[in-house]
Structures are given as C-alpha cells and as structure tokens.
N, C-alpha and C. Protein backbone atom coordinates (compact mmCIF):
# COMPACT_ATOMS: atom_id res chain seq x y z
N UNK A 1 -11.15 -29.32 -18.15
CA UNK A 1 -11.76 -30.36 -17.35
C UNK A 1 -10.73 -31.38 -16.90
N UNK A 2 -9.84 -31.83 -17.76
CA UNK A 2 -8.44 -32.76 -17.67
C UNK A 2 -8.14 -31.67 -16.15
N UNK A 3 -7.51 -30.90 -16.78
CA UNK A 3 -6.87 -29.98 -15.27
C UNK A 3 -7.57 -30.25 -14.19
N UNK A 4 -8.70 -29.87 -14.16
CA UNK A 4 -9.42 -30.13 -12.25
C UNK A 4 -9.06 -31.58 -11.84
N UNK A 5 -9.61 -32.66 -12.64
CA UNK A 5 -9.30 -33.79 -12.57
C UNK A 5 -7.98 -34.14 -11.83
N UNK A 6 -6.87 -33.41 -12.56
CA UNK A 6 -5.77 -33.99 -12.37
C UNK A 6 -5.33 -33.05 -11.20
N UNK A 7 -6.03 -32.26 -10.89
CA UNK A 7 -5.73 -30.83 -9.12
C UNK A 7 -6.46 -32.27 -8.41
N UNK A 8 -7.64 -32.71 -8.59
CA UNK A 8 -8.51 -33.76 -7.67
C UNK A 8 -7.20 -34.68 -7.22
N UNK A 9 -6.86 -35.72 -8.45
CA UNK A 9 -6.25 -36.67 -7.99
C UNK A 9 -5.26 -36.35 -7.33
N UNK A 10 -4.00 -35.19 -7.80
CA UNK A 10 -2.93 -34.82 -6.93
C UNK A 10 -3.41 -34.76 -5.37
N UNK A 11 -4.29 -34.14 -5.42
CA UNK A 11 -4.88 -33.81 -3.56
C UNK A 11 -4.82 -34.93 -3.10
N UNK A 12 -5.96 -35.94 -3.83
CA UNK A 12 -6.30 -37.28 -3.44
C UNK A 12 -4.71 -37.56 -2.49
N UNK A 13 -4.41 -38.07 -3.49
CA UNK A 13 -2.41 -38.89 -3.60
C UNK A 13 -1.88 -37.91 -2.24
N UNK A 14 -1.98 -36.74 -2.53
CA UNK A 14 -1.12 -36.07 -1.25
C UNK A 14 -2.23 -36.46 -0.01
N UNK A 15 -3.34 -36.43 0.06
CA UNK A 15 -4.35 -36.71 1.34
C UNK A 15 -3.88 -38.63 1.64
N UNK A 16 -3.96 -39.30 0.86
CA UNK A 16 -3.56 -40.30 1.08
C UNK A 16 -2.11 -41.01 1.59
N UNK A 17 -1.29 -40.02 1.35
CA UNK A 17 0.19 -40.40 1.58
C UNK A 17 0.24 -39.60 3.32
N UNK A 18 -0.49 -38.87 3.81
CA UNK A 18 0.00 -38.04 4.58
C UNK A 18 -0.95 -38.51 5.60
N UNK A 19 -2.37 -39.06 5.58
CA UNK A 19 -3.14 -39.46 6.44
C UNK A 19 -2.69 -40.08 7.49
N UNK A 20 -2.39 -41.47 6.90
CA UNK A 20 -1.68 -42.55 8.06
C UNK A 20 -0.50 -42.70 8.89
N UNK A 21 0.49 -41.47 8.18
CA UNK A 21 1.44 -40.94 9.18
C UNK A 21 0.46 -39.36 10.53
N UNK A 22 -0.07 -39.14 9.89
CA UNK A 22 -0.92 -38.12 10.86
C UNK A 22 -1.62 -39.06 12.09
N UNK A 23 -2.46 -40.16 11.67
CA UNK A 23 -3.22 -41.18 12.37
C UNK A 23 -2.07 -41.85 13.50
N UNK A 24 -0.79 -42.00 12.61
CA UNK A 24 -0.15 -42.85 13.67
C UNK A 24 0.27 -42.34 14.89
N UNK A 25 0.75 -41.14 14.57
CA UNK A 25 0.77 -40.40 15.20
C UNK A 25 0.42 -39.31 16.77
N UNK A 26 -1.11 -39.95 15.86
CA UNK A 26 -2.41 -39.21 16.77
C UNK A 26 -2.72 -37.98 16.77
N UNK A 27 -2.17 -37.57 15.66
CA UNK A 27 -2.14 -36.12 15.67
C UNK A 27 -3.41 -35.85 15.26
N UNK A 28 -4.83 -35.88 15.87
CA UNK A 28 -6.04 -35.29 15.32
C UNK A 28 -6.16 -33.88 14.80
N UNK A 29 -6.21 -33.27 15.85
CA UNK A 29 -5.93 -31.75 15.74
C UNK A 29 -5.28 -31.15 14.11
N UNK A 30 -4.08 -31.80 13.89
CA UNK A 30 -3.49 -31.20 12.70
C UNK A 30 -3.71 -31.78 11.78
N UNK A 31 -4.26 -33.12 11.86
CA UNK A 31 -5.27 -33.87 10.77
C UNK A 31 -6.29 -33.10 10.17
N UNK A 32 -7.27 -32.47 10.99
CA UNK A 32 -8.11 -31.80 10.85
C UNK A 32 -7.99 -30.67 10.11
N UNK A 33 -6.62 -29.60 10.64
CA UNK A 33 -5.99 -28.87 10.09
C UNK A 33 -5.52 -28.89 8.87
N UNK A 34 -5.04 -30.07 8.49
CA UNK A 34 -3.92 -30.13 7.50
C UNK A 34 -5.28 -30.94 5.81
N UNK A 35 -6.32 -31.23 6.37
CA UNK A 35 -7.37 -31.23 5.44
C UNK A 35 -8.05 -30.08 4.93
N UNK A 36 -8.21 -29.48 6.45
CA UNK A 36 -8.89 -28.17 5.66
C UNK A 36 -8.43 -27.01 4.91
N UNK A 37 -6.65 -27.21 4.75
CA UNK A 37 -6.03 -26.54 4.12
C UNK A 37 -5.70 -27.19 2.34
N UNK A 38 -5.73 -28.41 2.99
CA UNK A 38 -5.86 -28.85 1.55
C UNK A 38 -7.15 -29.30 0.60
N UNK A 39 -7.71 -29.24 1.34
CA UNK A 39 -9.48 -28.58 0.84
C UNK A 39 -9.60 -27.34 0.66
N UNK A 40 -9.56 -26.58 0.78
CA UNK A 40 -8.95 -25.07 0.27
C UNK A 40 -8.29 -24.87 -0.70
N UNK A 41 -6.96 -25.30 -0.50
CA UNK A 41 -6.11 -25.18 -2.08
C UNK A 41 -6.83 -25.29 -2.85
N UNK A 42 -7.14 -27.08 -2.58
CA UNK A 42 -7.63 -27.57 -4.12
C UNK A 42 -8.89 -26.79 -4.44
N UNK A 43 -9.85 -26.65 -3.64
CA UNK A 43 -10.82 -25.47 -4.32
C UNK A 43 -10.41 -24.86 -5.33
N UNK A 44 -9.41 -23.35 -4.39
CA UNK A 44 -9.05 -22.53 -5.16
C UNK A 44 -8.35 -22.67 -6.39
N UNK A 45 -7.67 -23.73 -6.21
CA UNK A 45 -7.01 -24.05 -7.60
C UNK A 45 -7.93 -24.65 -8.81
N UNK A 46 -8.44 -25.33 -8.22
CA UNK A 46 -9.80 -25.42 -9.60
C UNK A 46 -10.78 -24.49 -10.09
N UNK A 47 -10.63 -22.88 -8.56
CA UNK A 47 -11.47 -22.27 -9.27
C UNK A 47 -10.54 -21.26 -10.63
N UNK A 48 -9.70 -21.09 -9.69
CA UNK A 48 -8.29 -20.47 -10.47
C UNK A 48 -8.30 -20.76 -12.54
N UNK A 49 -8.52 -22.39 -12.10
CA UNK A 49 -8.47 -22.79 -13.24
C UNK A 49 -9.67 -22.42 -14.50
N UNK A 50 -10.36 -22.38 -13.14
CA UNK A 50 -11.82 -22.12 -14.16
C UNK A 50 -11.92 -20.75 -14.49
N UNK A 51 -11.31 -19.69 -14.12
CA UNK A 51 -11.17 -18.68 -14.64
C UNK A 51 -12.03 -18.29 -13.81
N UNK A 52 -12.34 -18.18 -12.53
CA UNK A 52 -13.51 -17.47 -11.72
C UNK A 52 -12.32 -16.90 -10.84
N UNK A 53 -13.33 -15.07 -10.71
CA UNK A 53 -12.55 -13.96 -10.50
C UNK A 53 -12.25 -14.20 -8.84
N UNK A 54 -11.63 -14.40 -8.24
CA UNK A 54 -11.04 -14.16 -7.06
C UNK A 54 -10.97 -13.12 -6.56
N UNK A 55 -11.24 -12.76 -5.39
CA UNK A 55 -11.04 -11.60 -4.37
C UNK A 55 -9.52 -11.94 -4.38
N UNK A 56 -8.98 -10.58 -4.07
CA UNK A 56 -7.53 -10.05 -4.10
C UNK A 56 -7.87 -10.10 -2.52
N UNK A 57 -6.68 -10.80 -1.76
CA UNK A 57 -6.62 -10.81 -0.14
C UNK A 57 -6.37 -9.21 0.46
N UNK A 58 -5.40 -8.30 -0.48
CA UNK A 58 -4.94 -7.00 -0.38
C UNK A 58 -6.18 -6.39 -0.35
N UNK A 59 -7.11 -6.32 -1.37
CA UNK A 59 -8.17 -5.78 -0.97
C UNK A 59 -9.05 -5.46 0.34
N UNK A 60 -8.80 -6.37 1.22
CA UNK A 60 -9.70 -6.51 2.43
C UNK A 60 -8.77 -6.01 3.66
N UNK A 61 -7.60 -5.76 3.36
CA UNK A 61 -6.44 -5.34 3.98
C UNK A 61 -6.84 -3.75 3.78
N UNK A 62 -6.74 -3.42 2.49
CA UNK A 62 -6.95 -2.20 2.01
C UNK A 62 -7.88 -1.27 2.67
N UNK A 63 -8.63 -1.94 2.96
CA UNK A 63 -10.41 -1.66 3.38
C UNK A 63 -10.33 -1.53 4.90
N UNK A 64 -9.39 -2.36 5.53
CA UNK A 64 -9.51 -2.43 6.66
C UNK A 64 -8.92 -1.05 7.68
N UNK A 65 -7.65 -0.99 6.69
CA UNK A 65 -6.57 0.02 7.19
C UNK A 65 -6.94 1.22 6.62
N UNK A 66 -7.18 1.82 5.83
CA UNK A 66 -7.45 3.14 4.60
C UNK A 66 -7.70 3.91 5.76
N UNK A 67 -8.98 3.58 6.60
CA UNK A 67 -9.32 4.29 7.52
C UNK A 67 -8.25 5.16 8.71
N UNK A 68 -7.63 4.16 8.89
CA UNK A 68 -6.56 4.59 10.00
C UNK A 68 -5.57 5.01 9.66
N UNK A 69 -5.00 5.16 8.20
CA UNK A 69 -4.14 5.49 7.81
C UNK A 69 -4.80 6.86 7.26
N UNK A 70 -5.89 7.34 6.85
CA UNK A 70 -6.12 8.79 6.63
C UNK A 70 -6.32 9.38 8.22
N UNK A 71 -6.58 8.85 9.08
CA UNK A 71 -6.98 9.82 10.22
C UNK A 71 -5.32 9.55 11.09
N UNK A 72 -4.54 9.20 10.78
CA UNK A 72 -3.32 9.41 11.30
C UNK A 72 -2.42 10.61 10.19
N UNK A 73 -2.78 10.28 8.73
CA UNK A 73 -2.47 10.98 8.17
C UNK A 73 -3.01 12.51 8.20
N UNK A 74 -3.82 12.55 8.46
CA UNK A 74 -4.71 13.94 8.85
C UNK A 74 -4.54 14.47 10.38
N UNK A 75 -3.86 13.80 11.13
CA UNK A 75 -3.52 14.09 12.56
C UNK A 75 -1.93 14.56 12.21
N UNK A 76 -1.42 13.65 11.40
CA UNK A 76 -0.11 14.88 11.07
C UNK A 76 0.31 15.81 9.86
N UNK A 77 -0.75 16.33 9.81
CA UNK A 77 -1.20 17.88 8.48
C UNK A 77 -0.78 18.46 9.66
C-alpha cells in the first residue's frame, strides 16, 4: 500500500514540475499527451505492483501475425 502511494506521489511531483513549463509554452496538444502517458504508467505500475496479471504486448503481436506467417510459410513448402 506504502508503494502505490509513493508511484501516486512520484507522478503527482513529475505532473506538477512539468505542467507549467507545458502551459507556458502552449503546448496543449502534448499536455494532453504527456498526461495520458503518465496516467498510464502510473496505472500500470500500481497494477504491476499489485500483482495483477498483465497481458504480454507480444501476445497480440503473436495473434496478429501467426496467420501470415503460416500462409507465407505454406506458400513456400
């Protein structure tokens, strides 16, 4: 529980240090961007923490290609 806490506040601290140079900026667009990536992390890293099973990214790769890689492989038998 300490751990999430302390994934929260790190985000916090990094969302806070990085905001008002983004704002000054005007950079909306990558504001937007650059939250929803770090809303993400920190998710994952708390789920990480919590020991909840994650999809493997390779997996969906796996799934995607298998197909095309047996019917190319079977086109050169």
């Amino acid at each position: 529980m300490l751990t999430n806490l302390l994934i929260i506040i790190g985000a916090s601290i990094i969302g806070f240090l990085e905001a008002p140079a983004l704002r000054r900026k005007k950079l909306f667009l990558e504001s937007w961007v650059f939250f929803a990536l770090l809303l993400a992390g920190t998710l994952l890293s708390i789920l990480s923490n919590l020991r909840v099973n994650l999809p493997n990214p390779l997996d969906l790769i796996t799934f995607v290609y298998k197909p095309v890689s047996d019917f190319v492989f079977g086109i050169l038998k």
